[in-house]
C-alpha atoms as a PDB file:
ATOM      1  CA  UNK A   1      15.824  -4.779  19.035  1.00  0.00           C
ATOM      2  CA  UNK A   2      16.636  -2.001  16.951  1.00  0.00           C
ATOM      3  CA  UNK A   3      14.994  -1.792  13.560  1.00  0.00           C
ATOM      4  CA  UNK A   4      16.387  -2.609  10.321  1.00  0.00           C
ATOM      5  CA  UNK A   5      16.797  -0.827   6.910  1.00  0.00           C
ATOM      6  CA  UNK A   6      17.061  -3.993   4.490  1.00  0.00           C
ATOM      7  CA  UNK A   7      17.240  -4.481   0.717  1.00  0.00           C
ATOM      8  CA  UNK A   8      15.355  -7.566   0.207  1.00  0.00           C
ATOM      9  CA  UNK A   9      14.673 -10.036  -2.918  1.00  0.00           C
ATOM     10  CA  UNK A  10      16.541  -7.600  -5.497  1.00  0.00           C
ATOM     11  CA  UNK A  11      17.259  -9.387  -8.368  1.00  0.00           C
ATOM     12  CA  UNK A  12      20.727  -8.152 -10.253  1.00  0.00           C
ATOM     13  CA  UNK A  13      21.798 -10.281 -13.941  1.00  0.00           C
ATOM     14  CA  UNK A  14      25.154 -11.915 -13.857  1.00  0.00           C
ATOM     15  CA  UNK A  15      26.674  -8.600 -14.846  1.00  0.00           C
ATOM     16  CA  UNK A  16      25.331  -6.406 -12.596  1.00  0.00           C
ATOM     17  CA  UNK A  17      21.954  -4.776 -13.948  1.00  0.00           C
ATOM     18  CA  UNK A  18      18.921  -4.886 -12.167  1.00  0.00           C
ATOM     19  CA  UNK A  19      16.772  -3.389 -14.750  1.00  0.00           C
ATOM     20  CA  UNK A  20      17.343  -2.618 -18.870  1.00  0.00           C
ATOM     21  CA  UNK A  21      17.411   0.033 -21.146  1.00  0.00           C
ATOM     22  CA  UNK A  22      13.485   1.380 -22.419  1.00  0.00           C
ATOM     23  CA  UNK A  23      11.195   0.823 -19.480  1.00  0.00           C
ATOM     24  CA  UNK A  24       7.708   1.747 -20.677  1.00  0.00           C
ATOM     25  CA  UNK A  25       4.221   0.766 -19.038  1.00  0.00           C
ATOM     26  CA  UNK A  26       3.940  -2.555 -20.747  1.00  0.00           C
ATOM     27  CA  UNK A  27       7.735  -3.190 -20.031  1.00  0.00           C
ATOM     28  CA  UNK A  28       8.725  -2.596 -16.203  1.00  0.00           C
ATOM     29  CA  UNK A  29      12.399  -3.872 -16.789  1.00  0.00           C
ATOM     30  CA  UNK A  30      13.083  -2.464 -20.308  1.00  0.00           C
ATOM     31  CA  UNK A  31      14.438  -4.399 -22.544  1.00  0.00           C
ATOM     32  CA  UNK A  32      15.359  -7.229 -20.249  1.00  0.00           C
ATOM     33  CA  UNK A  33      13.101 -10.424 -20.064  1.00  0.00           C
ATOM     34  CA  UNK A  34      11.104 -10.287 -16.581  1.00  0.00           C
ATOM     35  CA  UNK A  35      10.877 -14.085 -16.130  1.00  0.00           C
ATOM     36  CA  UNK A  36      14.705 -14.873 -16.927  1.00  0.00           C
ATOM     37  CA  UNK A  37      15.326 -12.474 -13.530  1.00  0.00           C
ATOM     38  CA  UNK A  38      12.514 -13.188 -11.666  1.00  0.00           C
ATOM     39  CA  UNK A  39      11.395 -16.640 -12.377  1.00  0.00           C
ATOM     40  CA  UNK A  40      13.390 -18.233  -9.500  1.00  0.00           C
ATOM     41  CA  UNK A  41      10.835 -16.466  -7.329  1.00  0.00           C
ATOM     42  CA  UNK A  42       7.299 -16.607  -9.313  1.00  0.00           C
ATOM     43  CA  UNK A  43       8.183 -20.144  -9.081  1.00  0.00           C
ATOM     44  CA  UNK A  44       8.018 -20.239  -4.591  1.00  0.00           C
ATOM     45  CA  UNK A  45       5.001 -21.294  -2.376  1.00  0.00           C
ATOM     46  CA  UNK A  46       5.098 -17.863  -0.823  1.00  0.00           C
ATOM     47  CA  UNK A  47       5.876 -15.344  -3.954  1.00  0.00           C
ATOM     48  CA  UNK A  48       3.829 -12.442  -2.752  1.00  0.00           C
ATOM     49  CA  UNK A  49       1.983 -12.149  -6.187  1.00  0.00           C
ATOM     50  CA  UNK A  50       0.700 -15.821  -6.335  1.00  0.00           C
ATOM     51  CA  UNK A  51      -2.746 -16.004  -6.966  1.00  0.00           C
ATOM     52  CA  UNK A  52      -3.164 -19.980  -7.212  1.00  0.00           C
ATOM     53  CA  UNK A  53      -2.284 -22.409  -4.713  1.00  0.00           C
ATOM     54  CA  UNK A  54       1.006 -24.314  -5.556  1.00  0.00           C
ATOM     55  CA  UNK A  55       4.794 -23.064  -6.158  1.00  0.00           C
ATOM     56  CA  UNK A  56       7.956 -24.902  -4.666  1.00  0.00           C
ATOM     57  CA  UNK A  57       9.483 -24.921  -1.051  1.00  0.00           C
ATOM     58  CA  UNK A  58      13.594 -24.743  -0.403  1.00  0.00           C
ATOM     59  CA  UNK A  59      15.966 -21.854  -0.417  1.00  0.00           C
ATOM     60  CA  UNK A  60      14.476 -19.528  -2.403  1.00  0.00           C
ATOM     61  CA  UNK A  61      10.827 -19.762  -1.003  1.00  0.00           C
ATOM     62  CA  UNK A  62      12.666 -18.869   2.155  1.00  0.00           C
ATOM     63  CA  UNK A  63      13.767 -15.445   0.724  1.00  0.00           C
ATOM     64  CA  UNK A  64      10.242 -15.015  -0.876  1.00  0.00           C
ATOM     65  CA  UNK A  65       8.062 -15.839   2.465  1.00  0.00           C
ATOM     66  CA  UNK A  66      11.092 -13.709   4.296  1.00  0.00           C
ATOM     67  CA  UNK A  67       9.669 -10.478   1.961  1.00  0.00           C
ATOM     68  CA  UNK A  68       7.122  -8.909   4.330  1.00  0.00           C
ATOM     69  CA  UNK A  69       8.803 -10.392   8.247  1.00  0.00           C
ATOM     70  CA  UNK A  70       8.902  -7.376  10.139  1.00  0.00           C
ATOM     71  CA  UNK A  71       8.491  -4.851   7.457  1.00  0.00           C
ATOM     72  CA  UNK A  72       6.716  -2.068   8.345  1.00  0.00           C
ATOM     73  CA  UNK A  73       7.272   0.279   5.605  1.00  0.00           C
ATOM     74  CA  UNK A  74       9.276   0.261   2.371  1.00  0.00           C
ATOM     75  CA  UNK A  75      10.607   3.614   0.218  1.00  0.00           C
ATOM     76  CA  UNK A  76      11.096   3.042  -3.372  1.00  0.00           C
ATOM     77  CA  UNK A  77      12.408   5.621  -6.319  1.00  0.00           C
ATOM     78  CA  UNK A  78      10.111   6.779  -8.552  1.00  0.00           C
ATOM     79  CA  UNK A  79      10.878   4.505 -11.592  1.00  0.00           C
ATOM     80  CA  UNK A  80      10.410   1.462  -9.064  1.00  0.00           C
ATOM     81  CA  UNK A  81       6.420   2.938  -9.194  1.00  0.00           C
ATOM     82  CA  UNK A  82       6.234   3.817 -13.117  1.00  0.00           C
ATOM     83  CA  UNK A  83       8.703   4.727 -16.196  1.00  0.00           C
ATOM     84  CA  UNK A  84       6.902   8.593 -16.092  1.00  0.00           C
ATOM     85  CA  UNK A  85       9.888  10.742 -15.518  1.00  0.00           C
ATOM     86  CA  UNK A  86       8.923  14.949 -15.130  1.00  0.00           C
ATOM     87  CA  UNK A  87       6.289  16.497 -13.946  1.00  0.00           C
ATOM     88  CA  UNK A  88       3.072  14.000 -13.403  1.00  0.00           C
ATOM     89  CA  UNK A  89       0.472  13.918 -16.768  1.00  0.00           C
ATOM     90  CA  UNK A  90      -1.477  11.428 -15.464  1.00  0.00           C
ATOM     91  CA  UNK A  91      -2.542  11.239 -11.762  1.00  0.00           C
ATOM     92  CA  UNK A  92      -5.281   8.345 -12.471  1.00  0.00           C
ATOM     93  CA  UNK A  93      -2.595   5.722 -13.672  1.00  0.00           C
ATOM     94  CA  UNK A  94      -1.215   4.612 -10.161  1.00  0.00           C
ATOM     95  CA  UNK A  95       1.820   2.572 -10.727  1.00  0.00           C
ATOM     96  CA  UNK A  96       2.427  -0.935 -12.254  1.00  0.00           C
ATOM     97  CA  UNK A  97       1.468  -2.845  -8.483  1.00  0.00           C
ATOM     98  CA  UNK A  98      -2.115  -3.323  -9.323  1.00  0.00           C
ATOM     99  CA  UNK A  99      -5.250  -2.994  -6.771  1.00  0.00           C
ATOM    100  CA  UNK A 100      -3.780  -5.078  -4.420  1.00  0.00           C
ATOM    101  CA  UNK A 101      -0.041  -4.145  -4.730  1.00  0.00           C
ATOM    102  CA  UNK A 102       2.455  -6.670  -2.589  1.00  0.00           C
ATOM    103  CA  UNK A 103       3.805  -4.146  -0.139  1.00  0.00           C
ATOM    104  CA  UNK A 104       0.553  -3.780   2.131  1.00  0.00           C
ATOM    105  CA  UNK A 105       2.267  -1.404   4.307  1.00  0.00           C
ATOM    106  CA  UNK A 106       2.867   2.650   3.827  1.00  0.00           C
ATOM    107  CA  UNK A 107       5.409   3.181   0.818  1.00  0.00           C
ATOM    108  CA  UNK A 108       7.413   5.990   0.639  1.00  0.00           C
ATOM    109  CA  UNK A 109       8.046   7.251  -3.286  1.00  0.00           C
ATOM    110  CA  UNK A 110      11.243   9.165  -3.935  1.00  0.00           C
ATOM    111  CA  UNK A 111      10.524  12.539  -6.349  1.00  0.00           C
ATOM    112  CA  UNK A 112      11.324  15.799  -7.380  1.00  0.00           C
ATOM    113  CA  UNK A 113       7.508  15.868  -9.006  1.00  0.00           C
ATOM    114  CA  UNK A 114       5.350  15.213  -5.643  1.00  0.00           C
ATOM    115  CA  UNK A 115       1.769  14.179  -5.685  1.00  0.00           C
ATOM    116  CA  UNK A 116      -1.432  13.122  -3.080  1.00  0.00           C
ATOM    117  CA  UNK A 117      -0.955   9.928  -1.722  1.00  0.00           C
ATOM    118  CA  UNK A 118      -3.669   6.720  -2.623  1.00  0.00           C
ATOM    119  CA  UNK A 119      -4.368   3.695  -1.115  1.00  0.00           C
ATOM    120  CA  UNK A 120      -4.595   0.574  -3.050  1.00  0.00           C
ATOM    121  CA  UNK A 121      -5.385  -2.405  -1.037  1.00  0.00           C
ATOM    122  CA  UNK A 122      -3.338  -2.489   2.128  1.00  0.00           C
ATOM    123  CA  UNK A 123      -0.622  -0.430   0.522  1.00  0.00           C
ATOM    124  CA  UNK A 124      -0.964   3.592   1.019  1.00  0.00           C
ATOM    125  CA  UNK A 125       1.793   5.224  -1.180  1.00  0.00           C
ATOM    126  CA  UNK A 126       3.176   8.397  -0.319  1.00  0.00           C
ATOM    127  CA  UNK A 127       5.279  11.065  -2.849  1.00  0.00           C
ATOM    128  CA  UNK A 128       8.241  12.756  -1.063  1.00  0.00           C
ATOM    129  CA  UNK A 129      10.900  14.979  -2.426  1.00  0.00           C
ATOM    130  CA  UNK A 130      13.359  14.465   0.260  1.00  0.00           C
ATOM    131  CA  UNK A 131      17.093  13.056   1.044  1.00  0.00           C
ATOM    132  CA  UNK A 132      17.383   9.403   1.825  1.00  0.00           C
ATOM    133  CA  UNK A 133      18.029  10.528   5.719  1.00  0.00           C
ATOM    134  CA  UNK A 134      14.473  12.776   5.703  1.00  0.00           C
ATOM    135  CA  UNK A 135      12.755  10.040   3.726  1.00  0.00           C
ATOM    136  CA  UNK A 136      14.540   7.327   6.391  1.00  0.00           C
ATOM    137  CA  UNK A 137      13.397   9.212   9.018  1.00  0.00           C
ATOM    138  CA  UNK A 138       9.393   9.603   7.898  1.00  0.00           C
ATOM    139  CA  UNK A 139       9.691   5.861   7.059  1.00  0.00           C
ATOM    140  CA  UNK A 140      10.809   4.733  10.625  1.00  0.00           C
ATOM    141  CA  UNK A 141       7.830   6.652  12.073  1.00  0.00           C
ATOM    142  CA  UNK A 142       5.267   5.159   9.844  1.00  0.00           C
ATOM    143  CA  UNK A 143       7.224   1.652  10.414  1.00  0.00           C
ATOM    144  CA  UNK A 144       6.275   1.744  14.211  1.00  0.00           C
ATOM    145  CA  UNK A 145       8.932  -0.358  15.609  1.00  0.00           C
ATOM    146  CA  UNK A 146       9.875  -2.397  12.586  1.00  0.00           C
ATOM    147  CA  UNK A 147      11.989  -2.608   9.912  1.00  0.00           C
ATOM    148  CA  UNK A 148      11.942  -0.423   6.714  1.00  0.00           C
ATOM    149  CA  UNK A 149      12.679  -1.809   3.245  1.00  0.00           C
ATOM    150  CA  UNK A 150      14.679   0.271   0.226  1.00  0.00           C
ATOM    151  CA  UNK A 151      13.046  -1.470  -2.078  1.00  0.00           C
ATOM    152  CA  UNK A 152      14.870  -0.268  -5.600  1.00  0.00           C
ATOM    153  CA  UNK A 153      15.197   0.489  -8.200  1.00  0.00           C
ATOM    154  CA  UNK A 154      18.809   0.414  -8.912  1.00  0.00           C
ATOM    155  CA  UNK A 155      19.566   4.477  -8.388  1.00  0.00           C
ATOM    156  CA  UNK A 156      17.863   4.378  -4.856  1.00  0.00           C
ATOM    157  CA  UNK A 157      19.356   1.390  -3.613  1.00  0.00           C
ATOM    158  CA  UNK A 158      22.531   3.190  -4.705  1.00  0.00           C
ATOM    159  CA  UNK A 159      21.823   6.516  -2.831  1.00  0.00           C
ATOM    160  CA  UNK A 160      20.691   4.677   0.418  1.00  0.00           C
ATOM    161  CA  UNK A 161      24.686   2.522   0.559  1.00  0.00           C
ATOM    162  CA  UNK A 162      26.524   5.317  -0.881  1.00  0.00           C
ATOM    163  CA  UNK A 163      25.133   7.328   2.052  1.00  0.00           C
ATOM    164  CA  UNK A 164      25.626   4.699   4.992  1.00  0.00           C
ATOM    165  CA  UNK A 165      22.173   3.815   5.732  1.00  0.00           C
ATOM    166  CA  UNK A 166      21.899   0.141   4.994  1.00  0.00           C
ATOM    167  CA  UNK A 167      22.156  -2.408   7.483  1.00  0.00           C
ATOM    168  CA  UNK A 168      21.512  -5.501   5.215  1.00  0.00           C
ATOM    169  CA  UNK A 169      21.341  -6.778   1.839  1.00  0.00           C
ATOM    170  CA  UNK A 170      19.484  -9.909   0.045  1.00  0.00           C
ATOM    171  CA  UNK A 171      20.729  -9.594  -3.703  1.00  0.00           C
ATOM    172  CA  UNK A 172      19.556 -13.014  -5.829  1.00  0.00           C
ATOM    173  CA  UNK A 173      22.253 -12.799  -8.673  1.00  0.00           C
ATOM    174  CA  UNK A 174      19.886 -14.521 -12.216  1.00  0.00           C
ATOM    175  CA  UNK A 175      21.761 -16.568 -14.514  1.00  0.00           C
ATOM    176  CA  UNK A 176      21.467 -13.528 -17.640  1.00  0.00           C
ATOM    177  CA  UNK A 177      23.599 -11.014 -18.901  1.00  0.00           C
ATOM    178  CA  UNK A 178      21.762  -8.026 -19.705  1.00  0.00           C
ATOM    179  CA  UNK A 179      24.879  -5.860 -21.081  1.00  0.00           C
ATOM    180  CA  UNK A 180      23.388  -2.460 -20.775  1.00  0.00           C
ATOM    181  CA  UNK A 181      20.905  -0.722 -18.435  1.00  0.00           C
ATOM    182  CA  UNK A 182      20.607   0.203 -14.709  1.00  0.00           C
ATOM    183  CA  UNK A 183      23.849  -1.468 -12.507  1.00  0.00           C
ATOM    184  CA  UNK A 184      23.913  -2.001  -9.471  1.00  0.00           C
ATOM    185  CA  UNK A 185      27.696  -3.493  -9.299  1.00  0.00           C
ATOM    186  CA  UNK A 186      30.422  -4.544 -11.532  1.00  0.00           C
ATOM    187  CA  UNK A 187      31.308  -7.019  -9.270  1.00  0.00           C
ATOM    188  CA  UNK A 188      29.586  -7.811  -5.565  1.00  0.00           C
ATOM    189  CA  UNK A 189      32.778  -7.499  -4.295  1.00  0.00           C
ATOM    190  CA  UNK A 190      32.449  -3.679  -4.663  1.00  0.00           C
ATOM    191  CA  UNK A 191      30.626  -3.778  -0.995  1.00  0.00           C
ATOM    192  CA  UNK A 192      32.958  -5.687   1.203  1.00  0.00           C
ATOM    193  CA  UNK A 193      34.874  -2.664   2.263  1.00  0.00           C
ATOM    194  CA  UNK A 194      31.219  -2.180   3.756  1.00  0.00           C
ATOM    195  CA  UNK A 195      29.564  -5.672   4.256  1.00  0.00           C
ATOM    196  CA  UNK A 196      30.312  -9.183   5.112  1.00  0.00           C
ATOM    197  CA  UNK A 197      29.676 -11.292   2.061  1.00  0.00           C
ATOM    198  CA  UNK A 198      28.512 -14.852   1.943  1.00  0.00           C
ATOM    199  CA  UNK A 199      26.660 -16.494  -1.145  1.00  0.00           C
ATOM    200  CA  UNK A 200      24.538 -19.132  -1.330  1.00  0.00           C
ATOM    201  CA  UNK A 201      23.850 -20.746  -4.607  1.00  0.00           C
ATOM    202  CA  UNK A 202      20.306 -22.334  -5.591  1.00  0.00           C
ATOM    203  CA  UNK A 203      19.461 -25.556  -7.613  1.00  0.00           C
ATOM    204  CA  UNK A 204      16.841 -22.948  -9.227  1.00  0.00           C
ATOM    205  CA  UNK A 205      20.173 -21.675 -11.013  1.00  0.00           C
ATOM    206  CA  UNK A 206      20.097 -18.297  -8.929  1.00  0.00           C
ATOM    207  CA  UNK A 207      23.297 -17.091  -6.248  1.00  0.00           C
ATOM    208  CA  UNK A 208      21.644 -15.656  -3.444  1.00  0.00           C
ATOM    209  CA  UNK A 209      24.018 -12.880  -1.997  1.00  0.00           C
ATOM    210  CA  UNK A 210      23.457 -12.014   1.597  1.00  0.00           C
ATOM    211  CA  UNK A 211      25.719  -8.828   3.198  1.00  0.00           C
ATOM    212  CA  UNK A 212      25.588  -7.390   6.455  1.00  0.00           C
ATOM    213  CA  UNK A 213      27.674  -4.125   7.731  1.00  0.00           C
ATOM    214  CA  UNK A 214      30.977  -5.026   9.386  1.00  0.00           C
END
């Protein structure tokens, strides 16, 4: 089977944003509250941050324990890692993922500021100034047969549909406005000149949005 290049588990408010204004260290999604866009998932059995045994079973632990399945490599834009924008001042802070970071696979950062790659955990990150073809293309070899993930933020998830290479989406639309930040749509319905559209609502309050290309 031929592999994949998925969005997966990106959160968007009801009016499009996926992340607010003023991202800082202690803030990851600006202004906007972290829990009224992502509590839907902290809440599943298989969230890949849970540290204590519990968390619910349905729908949306389906997405959640679907986060790593034949994933072999994600790329993310640099203010998916950390709100530093410019050249790097600090090399020894190494993103907001922790020691353990969720990915545990090689992650490709998108930058104009390059740097050495780390390891944390499982998770090896990588710095590339590159277009989302060259960065595809690294990605796919480090993937070894699976899929790769375009894990966000907003801008890259942008660059990798406006240029053609996304097969499928999972967008999980939160029940908050946000009003101003970084948007990912006015309306979902801005992809279906693209992608096939079907949404799935949850009793957690969430509308799970699932496109693939036509």
């Amino acid at each position: 089977m031929t592999p994949l290049v998925r969005v997966q588990n990106f959160v968007v408010s009801t009016d499009g944003y996926g992340a607010g204004e003023g991202q800082s260290r202690e803030q990851p999604f600006g202004h906007a509250d972290p829990t009224a866009l992502m509590s839907w998932a902290g809440a599943t059995a298989h969230w890949p941050n849970r540290t204590d045994p519990g968390g619910s079973y349905g729908l949306d632990d389906y997405f959640t324990r679907d986060f790593r399945n034949n994933i072999g490599a994600e790329i993310m834009g640099r203010n998916k890692f950390g709100p530093q924008r410019g050249p790097w001042e600090n090399l020894d802070w190494q993103g907001w993922w922790g020691d353990e970071p969720p990915f545990r696979t090689p992650v490709f950062v998108l930058t104009h500021h390059v740097r050495p790659s780390f390891t944390l955990g499982d998770t090896t990150f990588h710095f590339l100034d590159a277009t989302p073809q060259e960065a595809l293309a690294r990605a796919f070899e480090a993937a070894e047969g699976r899929d790769v993930r375009i894990g966000g933020g907003v801008a890259t998830v942008r660059e990798f549909l406006d240029s053609g290479l996304v097969d499928t989406l999972h967008v999980a639309v939160a029940p908050v406005e946000l009003g101003r930040g970084e948007r990912l749509w006015t309306s979902a319905d801005d992809l279906v000149d693209r992608f096939h559209l079907e949404k799935v609502p949850s009793p957690s309050g969430v509308v799970h949005h699932l496109f693939w290309r036509r």
